[in-house]
C-alpha atoms as a PDB file:
ATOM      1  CA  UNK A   1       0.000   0.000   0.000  1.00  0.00           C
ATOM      2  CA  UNK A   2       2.839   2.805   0.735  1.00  0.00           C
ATOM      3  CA  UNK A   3       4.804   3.785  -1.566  1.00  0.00           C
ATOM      4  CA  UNK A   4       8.024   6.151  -0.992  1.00  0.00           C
ATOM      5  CA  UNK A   5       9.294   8.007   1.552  1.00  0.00           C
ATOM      6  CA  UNK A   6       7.768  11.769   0.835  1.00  0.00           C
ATOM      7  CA  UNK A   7       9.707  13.436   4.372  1.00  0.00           C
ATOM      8  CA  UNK A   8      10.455  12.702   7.673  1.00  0.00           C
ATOM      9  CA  UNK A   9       9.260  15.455   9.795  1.00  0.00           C
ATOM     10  CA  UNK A  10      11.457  16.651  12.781  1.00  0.00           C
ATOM     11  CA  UNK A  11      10.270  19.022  15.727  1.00  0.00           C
ATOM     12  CA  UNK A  12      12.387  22.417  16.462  1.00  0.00           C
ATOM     13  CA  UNK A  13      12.590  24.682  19.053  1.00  0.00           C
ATOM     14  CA  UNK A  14      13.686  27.113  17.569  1.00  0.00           C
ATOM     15  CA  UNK A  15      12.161  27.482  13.988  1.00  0.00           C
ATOM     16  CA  UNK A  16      14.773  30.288  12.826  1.00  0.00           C
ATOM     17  CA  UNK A  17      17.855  28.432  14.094  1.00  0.00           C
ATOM     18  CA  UNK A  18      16.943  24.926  12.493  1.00  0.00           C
ATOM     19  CA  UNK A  19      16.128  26.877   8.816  1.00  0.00           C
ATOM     20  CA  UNK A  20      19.622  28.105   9.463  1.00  0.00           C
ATOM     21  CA  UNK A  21      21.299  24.886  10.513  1.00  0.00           C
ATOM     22  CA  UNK A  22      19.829  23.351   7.338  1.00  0.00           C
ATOM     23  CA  UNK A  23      20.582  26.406   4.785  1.00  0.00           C
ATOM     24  CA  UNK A  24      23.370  28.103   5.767  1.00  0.00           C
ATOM     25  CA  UNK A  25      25.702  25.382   7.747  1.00  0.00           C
ATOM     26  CA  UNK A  26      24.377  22.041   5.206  1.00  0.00           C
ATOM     27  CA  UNK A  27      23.697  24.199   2.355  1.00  0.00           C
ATOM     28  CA  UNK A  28      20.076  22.504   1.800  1.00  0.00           C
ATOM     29  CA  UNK A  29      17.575  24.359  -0.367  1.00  0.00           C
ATOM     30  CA  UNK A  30      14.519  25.577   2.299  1.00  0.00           C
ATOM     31  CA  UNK A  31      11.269  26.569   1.782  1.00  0.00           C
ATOM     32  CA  UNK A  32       8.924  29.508   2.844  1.00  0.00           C
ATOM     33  CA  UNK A  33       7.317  28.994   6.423  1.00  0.00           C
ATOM     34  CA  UNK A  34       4.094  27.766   6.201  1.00  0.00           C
ATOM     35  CA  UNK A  35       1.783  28.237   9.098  1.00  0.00           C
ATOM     36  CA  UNK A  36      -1.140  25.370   9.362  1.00  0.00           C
ATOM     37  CA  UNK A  37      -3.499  26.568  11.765  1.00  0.00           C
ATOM     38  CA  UNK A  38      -5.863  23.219  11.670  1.00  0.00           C
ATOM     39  CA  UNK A  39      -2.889  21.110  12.892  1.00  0.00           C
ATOM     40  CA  UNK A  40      -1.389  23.876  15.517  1.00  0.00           C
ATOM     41  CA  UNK A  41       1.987  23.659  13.870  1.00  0.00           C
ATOM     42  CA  UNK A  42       3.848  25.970  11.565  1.00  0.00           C
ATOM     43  CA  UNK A  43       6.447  24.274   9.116  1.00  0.00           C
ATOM     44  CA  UNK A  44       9.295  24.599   6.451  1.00  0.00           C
ATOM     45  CA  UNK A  45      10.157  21.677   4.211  1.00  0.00           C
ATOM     46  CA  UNK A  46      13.616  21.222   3.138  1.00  0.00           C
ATOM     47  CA  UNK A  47      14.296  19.799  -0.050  1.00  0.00           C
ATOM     48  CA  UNK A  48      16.612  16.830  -0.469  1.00  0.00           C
ATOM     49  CA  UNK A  49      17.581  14.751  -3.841  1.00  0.00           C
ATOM     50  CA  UNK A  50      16.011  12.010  -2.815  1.00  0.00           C
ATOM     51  CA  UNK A  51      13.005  12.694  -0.032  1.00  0.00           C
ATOM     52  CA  UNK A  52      12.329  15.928   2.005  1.00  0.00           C
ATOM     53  CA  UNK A  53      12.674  17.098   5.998  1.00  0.00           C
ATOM     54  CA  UNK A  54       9.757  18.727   7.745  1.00  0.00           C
ATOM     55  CA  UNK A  55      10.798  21.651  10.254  1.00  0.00           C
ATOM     56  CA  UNK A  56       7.447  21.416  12.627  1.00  0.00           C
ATOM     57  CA  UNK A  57       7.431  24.209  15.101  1.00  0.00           C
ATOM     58  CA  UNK A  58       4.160  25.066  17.494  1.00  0.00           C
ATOM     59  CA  UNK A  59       1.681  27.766  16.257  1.00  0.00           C
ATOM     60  CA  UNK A  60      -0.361  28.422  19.554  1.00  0.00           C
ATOM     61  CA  UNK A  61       0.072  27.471  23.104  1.00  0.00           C
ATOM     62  CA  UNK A  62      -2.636  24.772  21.863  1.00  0.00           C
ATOM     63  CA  UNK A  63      -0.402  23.339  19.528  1.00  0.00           C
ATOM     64  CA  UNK A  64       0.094  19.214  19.666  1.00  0.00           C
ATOM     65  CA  UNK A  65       3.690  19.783  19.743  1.00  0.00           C
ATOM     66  CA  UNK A  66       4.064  22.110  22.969  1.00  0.00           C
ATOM     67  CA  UNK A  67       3.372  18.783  24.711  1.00  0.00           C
ATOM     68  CA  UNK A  68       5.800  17.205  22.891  1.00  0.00           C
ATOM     69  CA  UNK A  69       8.539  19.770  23.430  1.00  0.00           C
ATOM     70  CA  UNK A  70       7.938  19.584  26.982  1.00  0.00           C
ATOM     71  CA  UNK A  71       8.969  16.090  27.356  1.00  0.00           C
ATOM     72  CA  UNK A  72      11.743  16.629  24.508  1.00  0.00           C
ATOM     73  CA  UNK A  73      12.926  20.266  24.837  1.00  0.00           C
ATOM     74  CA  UNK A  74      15.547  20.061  22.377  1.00  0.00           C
ATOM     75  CA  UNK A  75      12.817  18.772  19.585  1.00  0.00           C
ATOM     76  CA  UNK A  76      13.818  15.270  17.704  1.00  0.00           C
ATOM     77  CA  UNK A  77      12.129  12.905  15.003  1.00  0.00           C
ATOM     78  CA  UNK A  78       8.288  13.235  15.505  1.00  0.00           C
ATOM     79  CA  UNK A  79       7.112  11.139  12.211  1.00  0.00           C
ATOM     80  CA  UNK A  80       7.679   9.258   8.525  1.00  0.00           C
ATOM     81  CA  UNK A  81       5.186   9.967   6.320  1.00  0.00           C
ATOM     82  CA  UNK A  82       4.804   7.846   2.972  1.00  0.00           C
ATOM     83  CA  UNK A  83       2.741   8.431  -0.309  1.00  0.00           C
ATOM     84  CA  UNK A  84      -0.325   6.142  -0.842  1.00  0.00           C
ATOM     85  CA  UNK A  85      -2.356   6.695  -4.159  1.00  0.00           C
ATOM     86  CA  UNK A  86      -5.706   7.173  -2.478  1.00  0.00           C
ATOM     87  CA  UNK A  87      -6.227   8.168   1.029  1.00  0.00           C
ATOM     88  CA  UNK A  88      -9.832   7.625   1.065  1.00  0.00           C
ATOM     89  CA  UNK A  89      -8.749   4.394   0.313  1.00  0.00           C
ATOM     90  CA  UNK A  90      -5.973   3.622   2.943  1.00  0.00           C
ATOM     91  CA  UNK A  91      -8.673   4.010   5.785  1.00  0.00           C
ATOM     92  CA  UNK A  92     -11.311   1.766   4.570  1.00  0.00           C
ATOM     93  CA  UNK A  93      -8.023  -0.983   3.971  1.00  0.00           C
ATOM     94  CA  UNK A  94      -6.231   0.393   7.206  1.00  0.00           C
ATOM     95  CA  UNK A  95      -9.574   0.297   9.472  1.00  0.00           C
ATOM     96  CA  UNK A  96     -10.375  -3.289   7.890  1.00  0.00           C
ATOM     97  CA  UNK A  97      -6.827  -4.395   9.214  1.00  0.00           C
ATOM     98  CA  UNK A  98      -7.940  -3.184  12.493  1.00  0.00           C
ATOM     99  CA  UNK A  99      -5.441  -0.170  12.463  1.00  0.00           C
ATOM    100  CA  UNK A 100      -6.655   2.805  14.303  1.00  0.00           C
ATOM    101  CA  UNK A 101      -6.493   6.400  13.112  1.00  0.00           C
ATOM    102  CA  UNK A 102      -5.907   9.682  14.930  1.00  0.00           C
ATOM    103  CA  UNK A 103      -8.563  11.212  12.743  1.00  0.00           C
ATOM    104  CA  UNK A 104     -10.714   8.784  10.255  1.00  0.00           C
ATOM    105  CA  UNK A 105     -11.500  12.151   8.126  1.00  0.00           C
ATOM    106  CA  UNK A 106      -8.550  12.801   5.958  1.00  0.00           C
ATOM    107  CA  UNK A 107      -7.275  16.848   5.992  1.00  0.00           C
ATOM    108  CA  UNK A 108      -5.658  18.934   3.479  1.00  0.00           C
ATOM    109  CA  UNK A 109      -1.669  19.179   4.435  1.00  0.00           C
ATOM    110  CA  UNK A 110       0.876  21.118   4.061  1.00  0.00           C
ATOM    111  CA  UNK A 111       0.798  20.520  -0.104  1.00  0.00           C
ATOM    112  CA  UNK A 112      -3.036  20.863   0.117  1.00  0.00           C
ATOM    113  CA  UNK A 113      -2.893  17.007  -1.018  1.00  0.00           C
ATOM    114  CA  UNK A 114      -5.158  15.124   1.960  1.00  0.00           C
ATOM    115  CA  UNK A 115      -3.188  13.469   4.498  1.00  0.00           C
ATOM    116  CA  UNK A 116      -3.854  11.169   7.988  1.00  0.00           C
ATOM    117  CA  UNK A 117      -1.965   9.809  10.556  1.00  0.00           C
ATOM    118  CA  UNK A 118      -1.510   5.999  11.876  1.00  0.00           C
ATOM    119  CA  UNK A 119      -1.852   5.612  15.911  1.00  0.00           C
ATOM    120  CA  UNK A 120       1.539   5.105  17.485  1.00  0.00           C
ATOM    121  CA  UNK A 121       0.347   2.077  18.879  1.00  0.00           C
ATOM    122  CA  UNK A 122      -0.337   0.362  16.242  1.00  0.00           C
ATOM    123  CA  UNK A 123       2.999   1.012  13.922  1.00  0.00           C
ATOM    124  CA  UNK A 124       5.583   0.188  16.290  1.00  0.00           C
ATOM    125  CA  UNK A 125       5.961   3.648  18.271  1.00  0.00           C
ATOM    126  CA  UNK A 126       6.432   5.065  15.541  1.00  0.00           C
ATOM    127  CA  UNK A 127       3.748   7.856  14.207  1.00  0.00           C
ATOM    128  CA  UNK A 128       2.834   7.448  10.524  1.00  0.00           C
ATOM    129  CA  UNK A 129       1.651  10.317   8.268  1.00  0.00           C
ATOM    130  CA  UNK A 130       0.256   8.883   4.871  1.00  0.00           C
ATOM    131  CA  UNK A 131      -0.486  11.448   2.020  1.00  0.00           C
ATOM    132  CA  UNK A 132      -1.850  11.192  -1.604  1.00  0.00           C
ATOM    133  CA  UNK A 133       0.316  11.031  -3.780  1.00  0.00           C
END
């Protein structure tokens, strides 16, 4: 069902100082901030050969990642995510495998393609973003 590896998505800190880790130390080509309101986060993708990085930083006190930034102050991996060719499809397959979602309703990303997430649980500890490809 998954095809490749579209980014692995990384929590910062400090927003400004990981854009400049990845441009102007490693020479990486970055892209404009994006702020997502409906998923509390603002982010900057950084754009490998081969996959991309997602910068994640909070947008909002109420923002999913302040929570995890308080048990991991100095940020760290926070998911994979992998193309599929249908969403809509994924979570009738993924929910008849008996894998649970952390939303069943698929949302417009970053790319405005839709995108959902796997529970943690249920992939290892690991949390898995899928998006159309």
């Amino acid at each position: 069902m998954i095809g490749r590896l579209d980014h692995v998505a990384i929590v910062a800190p400090d927003l400004d100082a990981a854009i400049s880790l990845y441009r102007d130390g490693l020479g990486a080509e970055v892209g404009p901030v994006l702020d997502l309101p409906a998923f509390g986060v603002s982010t900057v993708f950084i754009r490998l050969p081969n996959t991309h990085l997602e910068l994640l930083h909070p947008l909002g006190e109420a923002s999913p990642l302040v929570g995890f930034l308080a048990r991991q102050p100095g940020g760290g991996l926070h998911h994979l995510c992998f193309e599929v060719a249908d969403v809509a499809a994924a979570v009738t397959t993924l929910q008849a495998r008996g894998m649970r979602l952390l939303d069943p309703e698929p949302r417009p990303g970053a790319h405005g393609k839709p995108v959902l997430f796997l529970h943690p649980k249920d992939t290892g500890g690991v949390l898995i973003e899928l998006v159309q490809a």
